[in-house]
PDB file of N, CA and C in Angstrom:
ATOM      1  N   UNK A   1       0.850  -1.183   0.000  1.00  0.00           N
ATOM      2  CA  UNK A   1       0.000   0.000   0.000  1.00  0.00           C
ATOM      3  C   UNK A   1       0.893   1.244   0.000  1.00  0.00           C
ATOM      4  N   UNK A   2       0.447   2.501  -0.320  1.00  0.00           N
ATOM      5  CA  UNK A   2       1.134   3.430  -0.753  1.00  0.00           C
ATOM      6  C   UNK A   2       1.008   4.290   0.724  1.00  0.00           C
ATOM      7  N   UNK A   3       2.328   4.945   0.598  1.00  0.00           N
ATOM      8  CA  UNK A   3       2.355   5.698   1.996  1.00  0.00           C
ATOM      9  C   UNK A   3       1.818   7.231   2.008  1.00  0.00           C
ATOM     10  N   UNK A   4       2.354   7.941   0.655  1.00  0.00           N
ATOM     11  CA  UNK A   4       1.754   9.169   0.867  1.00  0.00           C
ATOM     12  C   UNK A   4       0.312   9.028   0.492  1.00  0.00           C
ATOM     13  N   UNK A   5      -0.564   9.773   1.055  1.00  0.00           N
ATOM     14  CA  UNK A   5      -2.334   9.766   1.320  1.00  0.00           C
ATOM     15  C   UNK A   5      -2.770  11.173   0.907  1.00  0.00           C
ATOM     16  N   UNK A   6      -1.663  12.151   0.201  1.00  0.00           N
ATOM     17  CA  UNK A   6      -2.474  13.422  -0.406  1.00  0.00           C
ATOM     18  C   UNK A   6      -1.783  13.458  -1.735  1.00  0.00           C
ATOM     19  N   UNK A   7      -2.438  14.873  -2.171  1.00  0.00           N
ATOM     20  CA  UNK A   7      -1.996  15.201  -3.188  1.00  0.00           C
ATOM     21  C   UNK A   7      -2.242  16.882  -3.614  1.00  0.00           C
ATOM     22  N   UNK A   8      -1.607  17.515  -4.097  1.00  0.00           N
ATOM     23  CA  UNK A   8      -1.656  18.538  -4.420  1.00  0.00           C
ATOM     24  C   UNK A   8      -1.671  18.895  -5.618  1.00  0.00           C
ATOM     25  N   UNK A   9      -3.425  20.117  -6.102  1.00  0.00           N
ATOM     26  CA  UNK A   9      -3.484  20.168  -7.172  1.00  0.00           C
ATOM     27  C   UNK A   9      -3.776  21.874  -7.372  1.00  0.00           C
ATOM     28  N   UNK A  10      -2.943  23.093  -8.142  1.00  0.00           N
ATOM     29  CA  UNK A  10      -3.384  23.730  -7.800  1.00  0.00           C
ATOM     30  C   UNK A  10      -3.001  24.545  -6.566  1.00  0.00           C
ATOM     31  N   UNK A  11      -2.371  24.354  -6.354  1.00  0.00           N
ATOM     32  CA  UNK A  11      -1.809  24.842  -5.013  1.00  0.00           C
ATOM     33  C   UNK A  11      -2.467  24.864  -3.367  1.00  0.00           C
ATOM     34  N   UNK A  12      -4.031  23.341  -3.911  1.00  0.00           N
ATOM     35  CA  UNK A  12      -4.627  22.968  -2.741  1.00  0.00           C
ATOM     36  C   UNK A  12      -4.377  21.104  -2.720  1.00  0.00           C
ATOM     37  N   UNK A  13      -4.306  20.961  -1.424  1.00  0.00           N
ATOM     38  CA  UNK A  13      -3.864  19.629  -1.076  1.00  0.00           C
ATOM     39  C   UNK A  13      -5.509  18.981  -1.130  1.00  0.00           C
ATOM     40  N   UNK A  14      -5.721  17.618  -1.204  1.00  0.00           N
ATOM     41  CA  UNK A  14      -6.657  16.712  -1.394  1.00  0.00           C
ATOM     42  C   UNK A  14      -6.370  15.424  -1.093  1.00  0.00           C
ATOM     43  N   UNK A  15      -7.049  14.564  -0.120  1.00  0.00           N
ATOM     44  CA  UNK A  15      -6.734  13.145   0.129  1.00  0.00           C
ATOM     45  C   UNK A  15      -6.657  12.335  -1.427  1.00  0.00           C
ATOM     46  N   UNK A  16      -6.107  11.362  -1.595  1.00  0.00           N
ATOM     47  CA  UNK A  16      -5.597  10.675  -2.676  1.00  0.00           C
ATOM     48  C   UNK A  16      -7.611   9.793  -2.606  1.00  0.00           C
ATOM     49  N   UNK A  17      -7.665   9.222  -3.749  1.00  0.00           N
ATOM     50  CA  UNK A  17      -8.644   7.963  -3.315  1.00  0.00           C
ATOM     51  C   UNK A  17      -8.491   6.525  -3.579  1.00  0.00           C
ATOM     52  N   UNK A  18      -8.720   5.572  -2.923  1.00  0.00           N
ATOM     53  CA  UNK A  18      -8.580   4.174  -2.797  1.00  0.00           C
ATOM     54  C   UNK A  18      -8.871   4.159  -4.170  1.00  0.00           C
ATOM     55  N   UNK A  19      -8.081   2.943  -4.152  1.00  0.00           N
ATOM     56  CA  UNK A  19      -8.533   1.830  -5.871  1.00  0.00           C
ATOM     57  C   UNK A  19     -10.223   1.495  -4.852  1.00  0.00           C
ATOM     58  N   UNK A  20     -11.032   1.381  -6.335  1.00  0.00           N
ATOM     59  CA  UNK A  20     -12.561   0.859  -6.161  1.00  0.00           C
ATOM     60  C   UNK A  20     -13.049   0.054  -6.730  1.00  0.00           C
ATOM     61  N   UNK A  21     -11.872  -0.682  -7.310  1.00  0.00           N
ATOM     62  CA  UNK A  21     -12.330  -1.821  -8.435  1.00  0.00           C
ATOM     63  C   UNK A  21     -12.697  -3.172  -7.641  1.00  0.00           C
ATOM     64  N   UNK A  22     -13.476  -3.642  -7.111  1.00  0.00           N
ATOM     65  CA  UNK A  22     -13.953  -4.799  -6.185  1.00  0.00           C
ATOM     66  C   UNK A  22     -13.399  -6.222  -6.404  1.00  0.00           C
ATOM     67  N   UNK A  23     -13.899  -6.183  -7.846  1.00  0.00           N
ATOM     68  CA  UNK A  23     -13.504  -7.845  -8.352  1.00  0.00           C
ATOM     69  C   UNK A  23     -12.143  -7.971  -9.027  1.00  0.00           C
ATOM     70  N   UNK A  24     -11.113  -6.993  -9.437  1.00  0.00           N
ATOM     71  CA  UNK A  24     -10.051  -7.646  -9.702  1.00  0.00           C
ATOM     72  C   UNK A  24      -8.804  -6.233  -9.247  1.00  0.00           C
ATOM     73  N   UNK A  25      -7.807  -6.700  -9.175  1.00  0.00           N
ATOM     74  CA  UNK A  25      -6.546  -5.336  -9.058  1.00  0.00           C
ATOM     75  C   UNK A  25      -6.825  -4.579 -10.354  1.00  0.00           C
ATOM     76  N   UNK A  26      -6.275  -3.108  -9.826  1.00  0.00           N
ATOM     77  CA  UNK A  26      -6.079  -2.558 -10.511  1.00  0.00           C
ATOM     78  C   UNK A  26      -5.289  -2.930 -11.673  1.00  0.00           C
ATOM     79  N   UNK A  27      -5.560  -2.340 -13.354  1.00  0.00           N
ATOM     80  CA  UNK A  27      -4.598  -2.762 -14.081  1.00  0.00           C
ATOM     81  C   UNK A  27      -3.643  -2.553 -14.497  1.00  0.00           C
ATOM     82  N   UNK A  28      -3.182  -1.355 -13.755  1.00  0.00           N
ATOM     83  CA  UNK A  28      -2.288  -0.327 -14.157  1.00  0.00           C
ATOM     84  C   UNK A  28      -1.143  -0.737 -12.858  1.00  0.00           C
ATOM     85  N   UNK A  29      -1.361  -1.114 -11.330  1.00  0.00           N
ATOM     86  CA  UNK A  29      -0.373  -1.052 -10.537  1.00  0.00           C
ATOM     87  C   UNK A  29      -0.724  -2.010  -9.635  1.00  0.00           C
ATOM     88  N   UNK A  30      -1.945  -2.675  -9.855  1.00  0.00           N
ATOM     89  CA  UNK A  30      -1.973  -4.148  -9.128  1.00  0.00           C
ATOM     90  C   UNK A  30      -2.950  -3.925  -7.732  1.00  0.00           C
ATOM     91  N   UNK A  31      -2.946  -2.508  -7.267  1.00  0.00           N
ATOM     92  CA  UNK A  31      -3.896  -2.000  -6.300  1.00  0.00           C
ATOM     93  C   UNK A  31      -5.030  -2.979  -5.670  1.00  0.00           C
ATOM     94  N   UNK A  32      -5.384  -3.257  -4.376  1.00  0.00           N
ATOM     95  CA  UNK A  32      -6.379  -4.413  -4.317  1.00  0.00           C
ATOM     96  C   UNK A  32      -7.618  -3.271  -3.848  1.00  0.00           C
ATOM     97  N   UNK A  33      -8.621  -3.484  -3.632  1.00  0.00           N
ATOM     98  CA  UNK A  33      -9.839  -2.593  -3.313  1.00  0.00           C
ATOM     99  C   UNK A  33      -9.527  -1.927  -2.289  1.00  0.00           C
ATOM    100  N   UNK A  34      -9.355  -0.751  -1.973  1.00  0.00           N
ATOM    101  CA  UNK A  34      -8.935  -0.011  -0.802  1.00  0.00           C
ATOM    102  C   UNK A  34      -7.653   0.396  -0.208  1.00  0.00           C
ATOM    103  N   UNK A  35      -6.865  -0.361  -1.516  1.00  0.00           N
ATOM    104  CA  UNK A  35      -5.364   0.329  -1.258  1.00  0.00           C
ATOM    105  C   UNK A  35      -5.663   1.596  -2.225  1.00  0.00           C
ATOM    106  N   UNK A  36      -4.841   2.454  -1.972  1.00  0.00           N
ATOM    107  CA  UNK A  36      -3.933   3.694  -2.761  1.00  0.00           C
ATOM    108  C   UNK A  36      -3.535   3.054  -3.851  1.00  0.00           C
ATOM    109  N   UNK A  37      -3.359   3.834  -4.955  1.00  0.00           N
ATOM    110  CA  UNK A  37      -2.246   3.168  -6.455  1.00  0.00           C
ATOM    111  C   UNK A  37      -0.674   3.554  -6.224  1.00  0.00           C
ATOM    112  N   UNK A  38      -0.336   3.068  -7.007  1.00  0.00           N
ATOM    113  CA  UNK A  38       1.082   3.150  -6.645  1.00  0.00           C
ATOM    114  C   UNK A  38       1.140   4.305  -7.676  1.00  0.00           C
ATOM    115  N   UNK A  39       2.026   5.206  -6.916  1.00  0.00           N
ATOM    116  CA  UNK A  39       2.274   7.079  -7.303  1.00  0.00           C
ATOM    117  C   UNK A  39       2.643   6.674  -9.212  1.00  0.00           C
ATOM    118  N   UNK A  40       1.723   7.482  -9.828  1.00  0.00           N
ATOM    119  CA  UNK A  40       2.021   7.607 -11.014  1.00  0.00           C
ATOM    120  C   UNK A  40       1.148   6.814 -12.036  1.00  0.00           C
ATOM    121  N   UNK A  41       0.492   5.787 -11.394  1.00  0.00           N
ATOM    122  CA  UNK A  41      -0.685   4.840 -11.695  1.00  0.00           C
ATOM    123  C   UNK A  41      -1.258   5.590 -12.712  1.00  0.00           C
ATOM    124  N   UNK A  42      -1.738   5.472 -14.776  1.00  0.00           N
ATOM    125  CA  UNK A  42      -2.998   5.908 -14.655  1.00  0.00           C
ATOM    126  C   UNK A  42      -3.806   5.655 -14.629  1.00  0.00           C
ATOM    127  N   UNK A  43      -4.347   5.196 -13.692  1.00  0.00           N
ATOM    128  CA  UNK A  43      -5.640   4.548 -13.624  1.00  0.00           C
ATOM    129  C   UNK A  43      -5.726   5.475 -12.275  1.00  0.00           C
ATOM    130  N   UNK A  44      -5.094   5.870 -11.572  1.00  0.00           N
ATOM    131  CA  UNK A  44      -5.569   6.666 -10.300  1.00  0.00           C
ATOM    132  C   UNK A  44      -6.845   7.778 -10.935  1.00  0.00           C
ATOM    133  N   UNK A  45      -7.837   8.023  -9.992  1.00  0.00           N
ATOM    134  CA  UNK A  45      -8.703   8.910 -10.167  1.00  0.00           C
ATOM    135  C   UNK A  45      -8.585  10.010  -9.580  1.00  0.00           C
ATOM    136  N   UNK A  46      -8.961  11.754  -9.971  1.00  0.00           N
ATOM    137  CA  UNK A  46      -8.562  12.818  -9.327  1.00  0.00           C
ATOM    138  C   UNK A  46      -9.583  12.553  -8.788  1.00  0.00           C
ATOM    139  N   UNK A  47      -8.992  13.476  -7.112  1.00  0.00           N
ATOM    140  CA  UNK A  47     -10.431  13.753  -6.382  1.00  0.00           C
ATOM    141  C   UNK A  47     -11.032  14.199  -6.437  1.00  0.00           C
ATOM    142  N   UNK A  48     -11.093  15.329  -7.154  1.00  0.00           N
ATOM    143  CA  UNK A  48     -12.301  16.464  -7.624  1.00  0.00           C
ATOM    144  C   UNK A  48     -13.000  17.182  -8.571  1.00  0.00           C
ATOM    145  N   UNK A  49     -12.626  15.909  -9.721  1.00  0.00           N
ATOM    146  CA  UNK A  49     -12.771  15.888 -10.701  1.00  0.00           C
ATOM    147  C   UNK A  49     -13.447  14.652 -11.329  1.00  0.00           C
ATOM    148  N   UNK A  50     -13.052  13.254 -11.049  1.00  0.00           N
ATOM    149  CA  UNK A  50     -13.091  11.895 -11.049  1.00  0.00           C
ATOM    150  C   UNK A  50     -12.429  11.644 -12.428  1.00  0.00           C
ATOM    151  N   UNK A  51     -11.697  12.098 -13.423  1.00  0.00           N
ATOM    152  CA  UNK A  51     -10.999  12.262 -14.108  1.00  0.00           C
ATOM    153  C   UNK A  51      -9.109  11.097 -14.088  1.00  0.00           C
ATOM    154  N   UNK A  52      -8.646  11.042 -14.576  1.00  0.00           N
ATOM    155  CA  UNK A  52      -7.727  10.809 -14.366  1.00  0.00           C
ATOM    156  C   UNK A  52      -6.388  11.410 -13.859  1.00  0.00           C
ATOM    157  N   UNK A  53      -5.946  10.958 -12.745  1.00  0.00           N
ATOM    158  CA  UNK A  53      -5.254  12.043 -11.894  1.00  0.00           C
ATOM    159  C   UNK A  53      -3.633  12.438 -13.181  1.00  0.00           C
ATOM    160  N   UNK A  54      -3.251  11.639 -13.346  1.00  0.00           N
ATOM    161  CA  UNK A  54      -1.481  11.674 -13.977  1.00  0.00           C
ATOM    162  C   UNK A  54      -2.285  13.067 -15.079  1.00  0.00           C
ATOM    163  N   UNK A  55      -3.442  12.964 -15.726  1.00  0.00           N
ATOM    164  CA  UNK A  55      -4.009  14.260 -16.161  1.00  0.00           C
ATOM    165  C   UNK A  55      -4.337  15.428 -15.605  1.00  0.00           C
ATOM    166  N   UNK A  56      -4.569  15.264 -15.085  1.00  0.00           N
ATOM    167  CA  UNK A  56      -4.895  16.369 -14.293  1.00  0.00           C
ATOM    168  C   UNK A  56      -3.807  17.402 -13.396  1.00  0.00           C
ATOM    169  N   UNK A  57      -2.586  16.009 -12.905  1.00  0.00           N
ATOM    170  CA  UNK A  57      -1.256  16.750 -12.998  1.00  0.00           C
ATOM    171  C   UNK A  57      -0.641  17.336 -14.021  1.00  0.00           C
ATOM    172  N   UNK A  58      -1.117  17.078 -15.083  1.00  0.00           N
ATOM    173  CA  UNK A  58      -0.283  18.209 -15.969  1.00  0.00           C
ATOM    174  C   UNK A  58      -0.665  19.571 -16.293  1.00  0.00           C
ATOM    175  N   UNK A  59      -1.881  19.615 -15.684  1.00  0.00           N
ATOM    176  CA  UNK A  59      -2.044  21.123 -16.590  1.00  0.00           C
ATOM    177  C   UNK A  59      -1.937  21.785 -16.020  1.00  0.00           C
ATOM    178  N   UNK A  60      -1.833  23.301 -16.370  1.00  0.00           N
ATOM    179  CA  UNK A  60      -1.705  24.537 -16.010  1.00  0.00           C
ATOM    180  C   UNK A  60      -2.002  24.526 -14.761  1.00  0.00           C
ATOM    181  N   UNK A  61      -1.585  25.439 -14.048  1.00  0.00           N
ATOM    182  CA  UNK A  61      -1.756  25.973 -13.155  1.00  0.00           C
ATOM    183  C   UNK A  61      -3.039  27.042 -12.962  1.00  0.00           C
ATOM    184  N   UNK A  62      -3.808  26.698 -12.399  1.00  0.00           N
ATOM    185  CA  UNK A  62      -5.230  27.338 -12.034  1.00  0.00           C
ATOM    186  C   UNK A  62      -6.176  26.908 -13.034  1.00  0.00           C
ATOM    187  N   UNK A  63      -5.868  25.920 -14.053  1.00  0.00           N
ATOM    188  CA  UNK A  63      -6.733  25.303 -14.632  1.00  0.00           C
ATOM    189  C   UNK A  63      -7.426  24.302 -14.372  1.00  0.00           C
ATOM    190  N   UNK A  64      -7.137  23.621 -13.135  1.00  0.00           N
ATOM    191  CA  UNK A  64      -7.960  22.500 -12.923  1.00  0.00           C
ATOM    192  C   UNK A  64      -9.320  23.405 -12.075  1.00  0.00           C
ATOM    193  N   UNK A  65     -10.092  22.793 -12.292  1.00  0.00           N
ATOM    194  CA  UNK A  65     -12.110  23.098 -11.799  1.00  0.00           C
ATOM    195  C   UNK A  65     -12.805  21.595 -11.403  1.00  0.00           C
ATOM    196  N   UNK A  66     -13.267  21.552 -10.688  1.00  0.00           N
ATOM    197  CA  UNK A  66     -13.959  20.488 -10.077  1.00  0.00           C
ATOM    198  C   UNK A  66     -15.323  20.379 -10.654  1.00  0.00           C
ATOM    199  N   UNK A  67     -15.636  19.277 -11.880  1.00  0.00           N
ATOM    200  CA  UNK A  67     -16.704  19.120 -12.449  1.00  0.00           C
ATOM    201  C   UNK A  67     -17.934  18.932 -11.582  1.00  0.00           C
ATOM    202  N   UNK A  68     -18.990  19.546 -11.636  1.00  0.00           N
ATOM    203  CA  UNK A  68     -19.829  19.208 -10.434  1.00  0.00           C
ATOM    204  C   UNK A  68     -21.573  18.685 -11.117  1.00  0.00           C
TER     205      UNK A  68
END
């Protein structure tokens, strides 16, 4: 399981979120239901977006918005 539990997007921090895939690991880093992905995963999901996080790290600065 992964040790760091945030993430920073934007210049605001956000808890990371568990893999949610029930019936099999993740396919990207092997994740079991309720672990963290392993940093860099894409299959990780942003938190405030539900988007893909390794995306969401790239862009601009003050461009990320939380789809609601």
């Amino acid at each position: 399981m992964q040790e760091e539990k945030l993430v920073v997007l934007d210049g605001r921090t956000y808890e990371r979120l568990p893999y949610d895939g029930a019936d099999e690991p993740c396919p990207g880093c092997g994740a079991e239901f309720g672990q963290l992905h392993v940093a860099g995963c894409g299959y990780e999901r942003c938190p405030t977006c539900d988007g893909y996080l390794v995306t969401c790290m790239q862009m601009e600065p003050d461009s990320h918005t939380k789809h609601d």
